[in-house]
N, C-alpha and C. Protein backbone atom coordinates (compact mmCIF):
# COMPACT_ATOMS: atom_id res chain seq x y z
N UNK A 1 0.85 -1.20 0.00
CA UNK A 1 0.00 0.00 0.00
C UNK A 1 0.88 1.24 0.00
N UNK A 2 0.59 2.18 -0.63
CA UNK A 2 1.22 3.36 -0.75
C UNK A 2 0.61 4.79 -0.31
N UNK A 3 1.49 5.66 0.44
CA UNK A 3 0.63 6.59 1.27
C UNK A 3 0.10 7.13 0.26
N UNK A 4 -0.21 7.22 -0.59
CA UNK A 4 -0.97 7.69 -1.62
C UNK A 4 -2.80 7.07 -1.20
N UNK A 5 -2.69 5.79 -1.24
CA UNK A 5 -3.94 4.85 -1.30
C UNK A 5 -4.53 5.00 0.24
N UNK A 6 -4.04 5.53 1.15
CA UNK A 6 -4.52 6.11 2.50
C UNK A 6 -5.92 6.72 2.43
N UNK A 7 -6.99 6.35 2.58
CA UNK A 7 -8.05 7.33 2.89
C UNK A 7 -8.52 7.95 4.08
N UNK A 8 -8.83 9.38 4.33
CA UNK A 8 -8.93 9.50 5.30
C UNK A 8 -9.45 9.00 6.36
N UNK A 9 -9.92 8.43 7.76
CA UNK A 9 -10.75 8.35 8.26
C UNK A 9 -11.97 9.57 7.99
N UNK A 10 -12.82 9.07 8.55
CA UNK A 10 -14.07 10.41 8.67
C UNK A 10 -14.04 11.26 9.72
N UNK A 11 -13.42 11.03 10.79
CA UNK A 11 -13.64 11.66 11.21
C UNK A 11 -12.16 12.38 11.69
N UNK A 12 -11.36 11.91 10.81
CA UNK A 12 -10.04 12.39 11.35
C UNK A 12 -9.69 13.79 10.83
N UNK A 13 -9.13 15.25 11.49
CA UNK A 13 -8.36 16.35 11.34
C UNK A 13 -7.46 16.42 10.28
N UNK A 14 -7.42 16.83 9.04
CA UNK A 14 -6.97 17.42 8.09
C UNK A 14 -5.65 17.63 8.59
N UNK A 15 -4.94 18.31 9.73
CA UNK A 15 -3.56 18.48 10.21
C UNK A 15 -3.09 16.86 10.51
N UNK A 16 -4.27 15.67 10.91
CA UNK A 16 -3.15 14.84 10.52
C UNK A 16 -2.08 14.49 9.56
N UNK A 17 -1.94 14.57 8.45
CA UNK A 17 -0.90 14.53 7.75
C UNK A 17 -0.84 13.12 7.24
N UNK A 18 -1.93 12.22 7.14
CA UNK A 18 -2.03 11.07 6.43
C UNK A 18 -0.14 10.14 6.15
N UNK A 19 0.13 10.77 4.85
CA UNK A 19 0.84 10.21 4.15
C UNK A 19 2.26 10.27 5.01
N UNK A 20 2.43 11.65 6.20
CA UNK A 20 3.64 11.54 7.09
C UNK A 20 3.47 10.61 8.25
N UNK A 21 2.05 10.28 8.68
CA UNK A 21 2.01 9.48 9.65
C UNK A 21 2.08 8.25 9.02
N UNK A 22 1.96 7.45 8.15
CA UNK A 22 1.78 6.22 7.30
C UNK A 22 3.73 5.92 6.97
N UNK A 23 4.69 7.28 6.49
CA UNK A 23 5.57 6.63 6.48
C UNK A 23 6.77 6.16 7.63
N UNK A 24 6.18 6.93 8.96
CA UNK A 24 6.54 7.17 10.23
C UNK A 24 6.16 5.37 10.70
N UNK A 25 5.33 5.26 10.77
CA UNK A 25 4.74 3.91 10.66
C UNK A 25 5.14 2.77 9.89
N UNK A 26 5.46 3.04 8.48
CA UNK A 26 6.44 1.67 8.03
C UNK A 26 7.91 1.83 8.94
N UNK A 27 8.41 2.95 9.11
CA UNK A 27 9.27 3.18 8.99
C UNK A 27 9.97 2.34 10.87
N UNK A 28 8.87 2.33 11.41
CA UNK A 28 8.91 2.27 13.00
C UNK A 28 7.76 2.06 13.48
N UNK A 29 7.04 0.71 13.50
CA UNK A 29 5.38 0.33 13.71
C UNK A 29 5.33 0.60 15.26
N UNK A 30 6.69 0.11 16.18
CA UNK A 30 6.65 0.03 17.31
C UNK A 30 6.41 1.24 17.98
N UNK A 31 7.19 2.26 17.63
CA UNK A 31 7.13 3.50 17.81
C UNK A 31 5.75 4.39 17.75
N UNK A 32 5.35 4.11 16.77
CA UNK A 32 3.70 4.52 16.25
C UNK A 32 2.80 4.39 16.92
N UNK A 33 2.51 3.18 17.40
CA UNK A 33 1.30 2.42 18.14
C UNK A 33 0.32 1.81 17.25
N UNK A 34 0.02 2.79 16.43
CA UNK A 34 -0.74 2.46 15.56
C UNK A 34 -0.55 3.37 14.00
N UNK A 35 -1.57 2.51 13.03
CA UNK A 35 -1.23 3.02 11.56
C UNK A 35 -2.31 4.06 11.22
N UNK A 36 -3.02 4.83 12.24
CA UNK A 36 -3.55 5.76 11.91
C UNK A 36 -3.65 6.58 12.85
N UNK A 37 -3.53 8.29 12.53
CA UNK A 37 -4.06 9.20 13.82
C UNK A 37 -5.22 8.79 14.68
N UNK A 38 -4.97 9.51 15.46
CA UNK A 38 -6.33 9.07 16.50
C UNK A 38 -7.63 10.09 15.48
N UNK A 39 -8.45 9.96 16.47
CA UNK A 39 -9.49 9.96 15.51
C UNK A 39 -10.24 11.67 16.66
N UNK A 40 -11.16 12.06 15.71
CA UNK A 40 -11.80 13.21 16.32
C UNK A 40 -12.55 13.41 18.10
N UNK A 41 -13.07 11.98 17.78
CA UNK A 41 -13.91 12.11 19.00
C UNK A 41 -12.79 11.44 20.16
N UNK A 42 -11.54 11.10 19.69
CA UNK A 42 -10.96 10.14 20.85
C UNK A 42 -9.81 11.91 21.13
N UNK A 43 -9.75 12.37 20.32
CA UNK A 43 -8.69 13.65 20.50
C UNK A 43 -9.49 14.70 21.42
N UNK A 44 -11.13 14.83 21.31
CA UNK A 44 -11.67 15.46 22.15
C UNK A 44 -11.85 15.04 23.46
N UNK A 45 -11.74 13.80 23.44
CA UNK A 45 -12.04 13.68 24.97
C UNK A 45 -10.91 13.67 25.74
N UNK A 46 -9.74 13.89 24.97
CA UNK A 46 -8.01 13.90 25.73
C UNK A 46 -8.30 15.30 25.77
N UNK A 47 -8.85 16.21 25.15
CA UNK A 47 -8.74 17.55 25.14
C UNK A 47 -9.53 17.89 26.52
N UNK A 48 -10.86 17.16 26.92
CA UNK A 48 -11.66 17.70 27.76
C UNK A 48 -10.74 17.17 29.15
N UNK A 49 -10.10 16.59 29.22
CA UNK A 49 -9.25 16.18 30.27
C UNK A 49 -7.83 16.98 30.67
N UNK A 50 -7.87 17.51 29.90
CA UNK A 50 -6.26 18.20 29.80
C UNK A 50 -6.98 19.67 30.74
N UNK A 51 -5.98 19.95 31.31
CA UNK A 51 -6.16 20.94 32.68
C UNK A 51 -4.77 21.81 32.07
N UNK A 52 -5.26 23.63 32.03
CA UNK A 52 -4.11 24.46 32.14
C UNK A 52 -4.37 25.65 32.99
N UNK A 53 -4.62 25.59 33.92
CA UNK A 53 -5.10 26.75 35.44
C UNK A 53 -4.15 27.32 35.17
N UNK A 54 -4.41 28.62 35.66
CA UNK A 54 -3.69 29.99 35.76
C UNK A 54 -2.43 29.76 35.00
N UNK A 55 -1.08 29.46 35.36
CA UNK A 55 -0.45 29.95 34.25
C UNK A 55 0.62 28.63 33.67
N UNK A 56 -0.44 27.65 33.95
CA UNK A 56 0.15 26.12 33.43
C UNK A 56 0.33 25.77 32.40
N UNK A 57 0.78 24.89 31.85
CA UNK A 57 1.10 24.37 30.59
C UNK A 57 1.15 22.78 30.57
N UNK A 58 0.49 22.53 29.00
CA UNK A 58 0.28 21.16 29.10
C UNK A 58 1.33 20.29 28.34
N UNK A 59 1.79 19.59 28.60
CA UNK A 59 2.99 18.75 28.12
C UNK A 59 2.55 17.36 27.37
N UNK A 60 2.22 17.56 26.24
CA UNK A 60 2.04 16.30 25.27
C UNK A 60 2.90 15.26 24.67
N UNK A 61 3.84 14.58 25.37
CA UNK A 61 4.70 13.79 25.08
C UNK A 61 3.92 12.66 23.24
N UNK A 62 4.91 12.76 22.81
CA UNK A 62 4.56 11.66 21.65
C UNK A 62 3.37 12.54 21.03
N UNK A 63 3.87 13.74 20.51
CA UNK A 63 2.08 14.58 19.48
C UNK A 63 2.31 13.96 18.24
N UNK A 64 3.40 13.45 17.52
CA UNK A 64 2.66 12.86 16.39
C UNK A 64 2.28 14.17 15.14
N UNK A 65 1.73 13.88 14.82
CA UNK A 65 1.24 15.15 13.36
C UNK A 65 0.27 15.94 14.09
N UNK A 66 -0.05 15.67 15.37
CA UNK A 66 -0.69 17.58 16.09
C UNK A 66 -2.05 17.05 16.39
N UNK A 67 -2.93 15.75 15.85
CA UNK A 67 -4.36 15.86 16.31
C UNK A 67 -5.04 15.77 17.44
N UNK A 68 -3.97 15.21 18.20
CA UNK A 68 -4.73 15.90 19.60
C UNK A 68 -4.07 17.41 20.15
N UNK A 69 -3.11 18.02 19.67
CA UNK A 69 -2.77 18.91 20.05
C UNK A 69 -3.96 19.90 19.29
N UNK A 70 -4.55 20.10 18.09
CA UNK A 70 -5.04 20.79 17.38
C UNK A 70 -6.72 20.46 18.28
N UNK A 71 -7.00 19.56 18.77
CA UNK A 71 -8.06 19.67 19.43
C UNK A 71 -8.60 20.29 21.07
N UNK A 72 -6.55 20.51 22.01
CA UNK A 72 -6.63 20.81 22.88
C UNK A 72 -6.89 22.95 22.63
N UNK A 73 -6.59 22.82 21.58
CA UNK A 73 -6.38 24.59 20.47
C UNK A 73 -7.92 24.92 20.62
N UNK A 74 -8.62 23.55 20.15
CA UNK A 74 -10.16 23.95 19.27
C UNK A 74 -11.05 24.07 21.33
N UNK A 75 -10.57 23.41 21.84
CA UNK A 75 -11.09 23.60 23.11
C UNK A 75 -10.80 24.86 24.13
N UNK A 76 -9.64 25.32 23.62
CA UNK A 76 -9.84 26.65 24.52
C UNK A 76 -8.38 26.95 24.91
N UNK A 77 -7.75 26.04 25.07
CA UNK A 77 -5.91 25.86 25.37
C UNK A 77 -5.36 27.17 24.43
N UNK A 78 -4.96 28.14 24.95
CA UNK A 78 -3.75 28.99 23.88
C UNK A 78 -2.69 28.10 23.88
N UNK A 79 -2.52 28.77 22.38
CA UNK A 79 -1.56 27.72 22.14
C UNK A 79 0.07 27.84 22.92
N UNK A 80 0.21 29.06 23.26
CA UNK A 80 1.67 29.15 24.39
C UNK A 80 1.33 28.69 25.37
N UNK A 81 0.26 27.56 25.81
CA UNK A 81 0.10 26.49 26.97
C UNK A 81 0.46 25.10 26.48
N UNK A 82 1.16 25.29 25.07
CA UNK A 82 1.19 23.78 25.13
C UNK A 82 2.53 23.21 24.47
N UNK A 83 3.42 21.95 25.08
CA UNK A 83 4.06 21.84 25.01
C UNK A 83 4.27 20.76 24.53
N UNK A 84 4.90 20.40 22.99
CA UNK A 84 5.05 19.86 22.25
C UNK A 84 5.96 18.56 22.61
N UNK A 85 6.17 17.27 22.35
CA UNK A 85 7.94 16.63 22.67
C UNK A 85 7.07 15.11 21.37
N UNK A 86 8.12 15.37 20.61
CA UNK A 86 8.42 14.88 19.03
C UNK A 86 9.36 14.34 19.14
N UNK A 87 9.64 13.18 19.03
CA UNK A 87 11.24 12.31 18.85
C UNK A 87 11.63 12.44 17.43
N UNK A 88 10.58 12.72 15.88
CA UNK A 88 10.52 12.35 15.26
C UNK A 88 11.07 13.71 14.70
N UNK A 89 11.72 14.35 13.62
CA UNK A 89 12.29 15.39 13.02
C UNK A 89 11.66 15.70 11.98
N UNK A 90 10.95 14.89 11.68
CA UNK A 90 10.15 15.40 9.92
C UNK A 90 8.51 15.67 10.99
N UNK A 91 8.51 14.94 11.75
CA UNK A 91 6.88 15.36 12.58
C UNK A 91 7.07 16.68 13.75
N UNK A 92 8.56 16.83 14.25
CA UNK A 92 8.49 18.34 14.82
C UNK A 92 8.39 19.17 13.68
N UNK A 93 8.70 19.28 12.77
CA UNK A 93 8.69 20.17 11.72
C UNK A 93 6.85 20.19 11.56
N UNK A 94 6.61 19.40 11.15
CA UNK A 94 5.15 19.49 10.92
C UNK A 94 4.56 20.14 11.68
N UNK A 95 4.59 19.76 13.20
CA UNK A 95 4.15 20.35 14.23
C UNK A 95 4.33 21.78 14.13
N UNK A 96 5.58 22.39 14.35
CA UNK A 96 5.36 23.88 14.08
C UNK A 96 5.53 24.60 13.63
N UNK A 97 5.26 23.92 11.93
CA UNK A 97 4.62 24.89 10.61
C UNK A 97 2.82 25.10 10.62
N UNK A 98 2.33 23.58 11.23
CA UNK A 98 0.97 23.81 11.41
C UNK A 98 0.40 24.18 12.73
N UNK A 99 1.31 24.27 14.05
CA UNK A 99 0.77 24.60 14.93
C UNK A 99 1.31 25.93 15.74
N UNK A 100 1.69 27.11 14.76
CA UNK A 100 2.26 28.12 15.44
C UNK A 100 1.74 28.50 16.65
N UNK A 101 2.82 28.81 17.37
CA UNK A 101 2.75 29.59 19.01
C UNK A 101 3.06 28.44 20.10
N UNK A 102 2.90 27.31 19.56
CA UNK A 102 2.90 25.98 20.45
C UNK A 102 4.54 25.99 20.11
N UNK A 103 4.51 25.76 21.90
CA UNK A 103 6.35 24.63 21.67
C UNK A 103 6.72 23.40 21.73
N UNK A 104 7.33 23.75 20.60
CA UNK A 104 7.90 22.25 19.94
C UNK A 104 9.34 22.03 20.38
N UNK A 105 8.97 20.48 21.12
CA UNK A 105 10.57 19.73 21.60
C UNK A 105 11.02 18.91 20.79
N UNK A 106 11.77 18.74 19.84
CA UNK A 106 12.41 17.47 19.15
C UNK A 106 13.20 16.76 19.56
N UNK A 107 12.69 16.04 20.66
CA UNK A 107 13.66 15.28 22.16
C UNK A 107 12.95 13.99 22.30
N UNK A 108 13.80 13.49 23.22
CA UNK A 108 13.56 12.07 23.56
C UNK A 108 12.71 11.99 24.89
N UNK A 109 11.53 11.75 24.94
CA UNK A 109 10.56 11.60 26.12
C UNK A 109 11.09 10.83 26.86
N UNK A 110 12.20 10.02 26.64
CA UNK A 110 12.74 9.12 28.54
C UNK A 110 13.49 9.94 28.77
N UNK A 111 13.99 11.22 28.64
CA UNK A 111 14.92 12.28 29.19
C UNK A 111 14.11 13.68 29.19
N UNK A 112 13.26 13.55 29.64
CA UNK A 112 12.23 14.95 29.98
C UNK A 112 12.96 15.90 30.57
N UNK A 113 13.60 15.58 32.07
CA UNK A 113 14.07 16.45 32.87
C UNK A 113 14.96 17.66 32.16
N UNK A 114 15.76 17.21 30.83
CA UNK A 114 17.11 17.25 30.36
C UNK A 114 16.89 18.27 29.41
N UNK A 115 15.30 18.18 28.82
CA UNK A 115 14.92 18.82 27.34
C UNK A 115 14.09 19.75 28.02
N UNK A 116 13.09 19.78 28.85
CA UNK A 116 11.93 20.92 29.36
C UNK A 116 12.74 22.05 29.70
N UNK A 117 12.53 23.49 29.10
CA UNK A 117 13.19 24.51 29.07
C UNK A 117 12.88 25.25 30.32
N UNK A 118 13.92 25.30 31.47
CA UNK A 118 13.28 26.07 32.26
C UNK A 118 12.15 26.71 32.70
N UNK A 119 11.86 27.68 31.91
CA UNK A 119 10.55 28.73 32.01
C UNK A 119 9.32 27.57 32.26
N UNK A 120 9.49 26.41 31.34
CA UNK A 120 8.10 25.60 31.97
C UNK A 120 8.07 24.73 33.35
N UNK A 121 9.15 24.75 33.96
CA UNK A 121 9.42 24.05 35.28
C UNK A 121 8.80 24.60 36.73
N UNK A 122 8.03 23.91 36.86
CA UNK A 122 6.91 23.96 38.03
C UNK A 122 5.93 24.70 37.55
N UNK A 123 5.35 24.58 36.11
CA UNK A 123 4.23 25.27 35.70
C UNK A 123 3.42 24.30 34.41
N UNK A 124 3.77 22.47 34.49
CA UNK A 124 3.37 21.81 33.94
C UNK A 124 1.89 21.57 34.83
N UNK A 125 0.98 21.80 34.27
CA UNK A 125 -0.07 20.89 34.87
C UNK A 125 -1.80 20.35 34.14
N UNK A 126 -0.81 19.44 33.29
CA UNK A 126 -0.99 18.25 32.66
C UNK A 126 -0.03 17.18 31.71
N UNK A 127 -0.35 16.02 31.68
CA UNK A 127 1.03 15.41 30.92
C UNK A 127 0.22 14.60 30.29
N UNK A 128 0.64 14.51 28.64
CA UNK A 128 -0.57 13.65 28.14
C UNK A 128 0.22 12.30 27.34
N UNK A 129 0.55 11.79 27.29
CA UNK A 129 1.12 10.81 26.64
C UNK A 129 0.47 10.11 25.54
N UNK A 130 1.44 9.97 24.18
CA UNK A 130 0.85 9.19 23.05
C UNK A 130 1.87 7.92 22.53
N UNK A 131 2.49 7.71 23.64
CA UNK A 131 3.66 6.89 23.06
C UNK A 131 3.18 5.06 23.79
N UNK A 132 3.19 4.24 22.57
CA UNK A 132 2.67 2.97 23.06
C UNK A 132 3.56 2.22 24.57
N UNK A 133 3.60 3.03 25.59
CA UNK A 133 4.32 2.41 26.64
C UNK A 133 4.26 0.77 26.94
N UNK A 134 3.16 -0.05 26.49
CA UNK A 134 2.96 -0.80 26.87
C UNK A 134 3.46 -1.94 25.95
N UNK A 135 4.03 -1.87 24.84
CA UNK A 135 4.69 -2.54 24.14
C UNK A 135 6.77 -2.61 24.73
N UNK A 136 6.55 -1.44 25.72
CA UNK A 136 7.93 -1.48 26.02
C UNK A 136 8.19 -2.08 27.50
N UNK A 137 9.40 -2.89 27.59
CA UNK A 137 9.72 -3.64 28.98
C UNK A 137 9.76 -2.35 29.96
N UNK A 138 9.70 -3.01 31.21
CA UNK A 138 8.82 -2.13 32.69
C UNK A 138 10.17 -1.30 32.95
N UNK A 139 11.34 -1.72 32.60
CA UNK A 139 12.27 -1.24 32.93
C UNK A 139 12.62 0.45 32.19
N UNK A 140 11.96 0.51 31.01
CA UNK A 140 11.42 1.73 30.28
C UNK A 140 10.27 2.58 30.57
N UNK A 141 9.31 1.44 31.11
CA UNK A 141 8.13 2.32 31.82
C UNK A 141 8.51 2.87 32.94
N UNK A 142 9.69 2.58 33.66
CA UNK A 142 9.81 3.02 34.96
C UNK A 142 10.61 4.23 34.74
N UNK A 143 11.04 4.03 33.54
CA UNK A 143 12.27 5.73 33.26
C UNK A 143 10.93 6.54 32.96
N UNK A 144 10.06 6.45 32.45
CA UNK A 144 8.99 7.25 31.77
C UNK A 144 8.78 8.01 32.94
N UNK A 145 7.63 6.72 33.87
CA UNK A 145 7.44 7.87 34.98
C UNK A 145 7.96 8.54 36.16
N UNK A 146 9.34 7.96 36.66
CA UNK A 146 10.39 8.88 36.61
C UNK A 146 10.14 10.31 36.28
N UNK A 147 10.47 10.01 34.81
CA UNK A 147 10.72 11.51 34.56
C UNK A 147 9.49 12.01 34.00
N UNK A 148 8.18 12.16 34.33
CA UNK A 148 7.42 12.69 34.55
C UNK A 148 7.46 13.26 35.70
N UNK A 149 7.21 12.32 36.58
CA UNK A 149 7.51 12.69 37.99
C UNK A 149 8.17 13.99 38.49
N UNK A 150 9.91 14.02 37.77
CA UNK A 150 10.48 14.91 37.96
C UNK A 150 10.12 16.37 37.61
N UNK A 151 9.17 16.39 36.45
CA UNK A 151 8.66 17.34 35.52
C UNK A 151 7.48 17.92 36.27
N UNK A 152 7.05 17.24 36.64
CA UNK A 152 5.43 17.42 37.16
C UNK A 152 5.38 16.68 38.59
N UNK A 153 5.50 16.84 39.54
CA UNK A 153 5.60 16.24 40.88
C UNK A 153 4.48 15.68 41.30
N UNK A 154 3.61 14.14 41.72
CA UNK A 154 2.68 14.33 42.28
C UNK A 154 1.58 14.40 40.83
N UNK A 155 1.59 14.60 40.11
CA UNK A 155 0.61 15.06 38.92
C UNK A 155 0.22 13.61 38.09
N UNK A 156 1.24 12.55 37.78
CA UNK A 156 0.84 11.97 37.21
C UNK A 156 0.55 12.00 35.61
N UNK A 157 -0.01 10.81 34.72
CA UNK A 157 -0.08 11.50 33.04
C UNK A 157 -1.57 10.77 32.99
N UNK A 158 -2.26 11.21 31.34
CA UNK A 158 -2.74 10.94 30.89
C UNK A 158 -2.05 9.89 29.66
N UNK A 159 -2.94 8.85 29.29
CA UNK A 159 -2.05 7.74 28.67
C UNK A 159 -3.52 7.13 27.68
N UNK A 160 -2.93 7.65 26.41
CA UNK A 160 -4.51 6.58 25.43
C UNK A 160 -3.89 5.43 25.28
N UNK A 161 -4.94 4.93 24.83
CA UNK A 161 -4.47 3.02 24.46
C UNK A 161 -5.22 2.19 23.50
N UNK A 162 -4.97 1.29 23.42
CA UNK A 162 -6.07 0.58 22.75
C UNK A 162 -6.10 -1.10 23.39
N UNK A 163 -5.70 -0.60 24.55
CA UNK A 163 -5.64 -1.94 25.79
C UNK A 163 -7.49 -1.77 26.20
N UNK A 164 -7.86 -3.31 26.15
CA UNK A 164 -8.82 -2.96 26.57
C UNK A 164 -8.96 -2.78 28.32
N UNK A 165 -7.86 -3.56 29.16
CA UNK A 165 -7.51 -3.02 30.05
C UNK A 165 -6.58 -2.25 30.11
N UNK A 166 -5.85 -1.80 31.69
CA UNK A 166 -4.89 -1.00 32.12
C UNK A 166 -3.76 -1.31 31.07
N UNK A 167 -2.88 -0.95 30.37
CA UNK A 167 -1.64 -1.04 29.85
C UNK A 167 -0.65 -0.86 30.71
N UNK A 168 -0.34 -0.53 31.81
CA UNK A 168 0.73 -0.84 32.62
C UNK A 168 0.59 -1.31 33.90
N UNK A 169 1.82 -2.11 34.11
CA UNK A 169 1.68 -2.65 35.82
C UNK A 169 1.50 -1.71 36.67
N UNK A 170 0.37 -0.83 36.75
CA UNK A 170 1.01 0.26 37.33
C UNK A 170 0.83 -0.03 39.40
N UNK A 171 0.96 -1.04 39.45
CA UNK A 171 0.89 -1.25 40.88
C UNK A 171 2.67 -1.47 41.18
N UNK A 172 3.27 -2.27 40.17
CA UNK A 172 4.82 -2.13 39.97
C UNK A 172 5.44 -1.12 39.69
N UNK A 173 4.74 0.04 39.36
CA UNK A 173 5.36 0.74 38.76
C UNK A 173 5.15 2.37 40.13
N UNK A 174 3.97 1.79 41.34
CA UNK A 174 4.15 2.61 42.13
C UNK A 174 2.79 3.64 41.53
N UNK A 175 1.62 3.44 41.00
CA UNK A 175 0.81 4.25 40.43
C UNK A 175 -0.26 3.56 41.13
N UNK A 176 -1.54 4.81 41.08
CA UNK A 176 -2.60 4.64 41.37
C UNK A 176 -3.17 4.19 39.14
N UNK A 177 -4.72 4.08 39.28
CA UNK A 177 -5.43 3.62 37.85
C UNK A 177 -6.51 3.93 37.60
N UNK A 178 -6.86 5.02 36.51
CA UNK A 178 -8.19 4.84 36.75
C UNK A 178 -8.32 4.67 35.35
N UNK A 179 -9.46 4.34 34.73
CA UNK A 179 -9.90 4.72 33.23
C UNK A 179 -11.00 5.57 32.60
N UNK A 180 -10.36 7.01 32.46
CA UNK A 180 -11.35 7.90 32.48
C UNK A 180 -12.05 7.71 31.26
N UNK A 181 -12.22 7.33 29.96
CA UNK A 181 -13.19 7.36 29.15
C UNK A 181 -12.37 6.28 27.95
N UNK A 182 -14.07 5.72 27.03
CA UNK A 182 -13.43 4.63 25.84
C UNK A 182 -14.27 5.22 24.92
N UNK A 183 -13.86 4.95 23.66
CA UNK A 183 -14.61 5.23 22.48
C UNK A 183 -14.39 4.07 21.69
N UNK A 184 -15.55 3.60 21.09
CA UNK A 184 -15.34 2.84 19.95
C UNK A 184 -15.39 3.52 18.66
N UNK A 185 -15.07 5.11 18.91
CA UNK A 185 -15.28 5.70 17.47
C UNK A 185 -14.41 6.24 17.26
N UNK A 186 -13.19 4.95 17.43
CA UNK A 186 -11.76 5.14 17.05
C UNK A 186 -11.20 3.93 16.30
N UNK A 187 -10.07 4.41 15.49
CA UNK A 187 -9.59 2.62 14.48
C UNK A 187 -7.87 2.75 15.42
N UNK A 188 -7.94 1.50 16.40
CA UNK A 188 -8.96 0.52 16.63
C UNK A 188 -9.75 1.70 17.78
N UNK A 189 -10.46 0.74 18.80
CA UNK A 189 -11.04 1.77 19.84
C UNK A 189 -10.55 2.27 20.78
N UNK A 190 -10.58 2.86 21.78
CA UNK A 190 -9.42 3.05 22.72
C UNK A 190 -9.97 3.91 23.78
N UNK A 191 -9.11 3.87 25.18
CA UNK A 191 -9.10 4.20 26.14
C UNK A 191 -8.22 5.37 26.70
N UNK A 192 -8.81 5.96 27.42
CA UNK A 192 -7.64 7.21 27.83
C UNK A 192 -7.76 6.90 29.66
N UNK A 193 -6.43 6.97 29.92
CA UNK A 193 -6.24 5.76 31.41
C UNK A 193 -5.15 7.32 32.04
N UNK A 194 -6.27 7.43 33.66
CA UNK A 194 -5.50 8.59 34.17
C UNK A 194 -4.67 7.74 35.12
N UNK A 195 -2.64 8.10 35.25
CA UNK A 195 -2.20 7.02 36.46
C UNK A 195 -1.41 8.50 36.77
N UNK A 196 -1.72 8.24 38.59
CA UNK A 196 -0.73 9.36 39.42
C UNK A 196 0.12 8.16 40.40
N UNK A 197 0.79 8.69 40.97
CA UNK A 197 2.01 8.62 41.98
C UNK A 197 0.86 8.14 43.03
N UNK A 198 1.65 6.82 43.68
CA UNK A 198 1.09 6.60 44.96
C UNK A 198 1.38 7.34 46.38
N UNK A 199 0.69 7.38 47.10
CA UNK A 199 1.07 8.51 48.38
C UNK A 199 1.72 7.47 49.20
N UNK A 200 3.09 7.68 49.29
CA UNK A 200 4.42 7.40 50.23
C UNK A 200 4.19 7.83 51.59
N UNK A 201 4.70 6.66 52.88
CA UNK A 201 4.40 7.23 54.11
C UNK A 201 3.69 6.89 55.00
């Protein structure tokens, strides 16, 4: 199949970028999670969850071609609340040619502490994650939330999936679990799973 022969979903955002997410995806399936953007109604309900009080900022690890970032925009988020982190160099670019005012990290999400630019430190408050954690050994999940942790103290992330349960040990991993909302009007369907820090003591 050729990103050419891609049709859109219906309900998917025009800023996905079809043919860049499709070669991101041959190129690195693991990395991806999946072979298509998320979908409209699964990007809104990450949007209705995402929190930026007074003078916070939201930290979207793994944005991908922008569609949930472009939906946290359509909900009310200015866009100098939101904080981009792209491993990928042809998809930070994408990101902010189509999503001016938003900052864009072209960094490695297991080294958060290393890449978050000062000025946003102690003013993250939300962390949204799009990166398939659960395909990776615990010993990677545990750097993840780590360095969330470090970033955001106490705060915890938001995490989609397409687990129909929890995707991480998160009792090994020292997390509370909840599963705030599923849609089946996603390819495939999926879950958005809130995990914070257990209270020590």
């Amino acid at each position: 199949m050729s990103s050419s022969s891609l049709q859109r979903p219906e309900n998917a955002h025009p800023i996905a970028n079809l043919p860049l997410f499709f070669r991101r995806w041959m190129a690195d399936p693991l990395q991806m999670g999946s072979i298509v953007p998320s979908s409209r109604t699964l990007s809104s309900r990450i949007a209705n969850l995402a929190v930026a009080d007074g003078d916070g900022v939201v930290l979207e690890i793994g944005a991908g071609t922008g569609v949930i970032s472009r939906a946290m925009l359509d909900a009310g988020i200015a866009p100098e609340r939101l904080v981009l982190v792209e491993i990928v160099p042809d998809m930070a670019d994408h990101l902010r040619e189509s999503l001016p005012g938003t900052t864009v990290l072209c960094a490695d999400a297991f080294a958060l502490p290393q890449h978050l630019p000062e000025r946003f430190v102690g003013r993250v408050s939300s962390v949204i994650c799009g990166i398939p954690l659960v395909l990776l050994p615990i010993e990677r999940q545990r750097l993840f939330v780590e360095g969330v942790e470090r970033v955001a103290p106490g705060l915890g992330f938001l995490l989609y999936t397409y687990c129909i349960t929890s995707p991480l040990p998160y009792r090994k991993l020292g997390l509370s679990a909840k599963r705030e909302t599923w849609t089946p009007r996603n390819f495939p369907p999926a879950s958005v799973w809130r995990y914070r820090p257990l209270q020590r003591g």
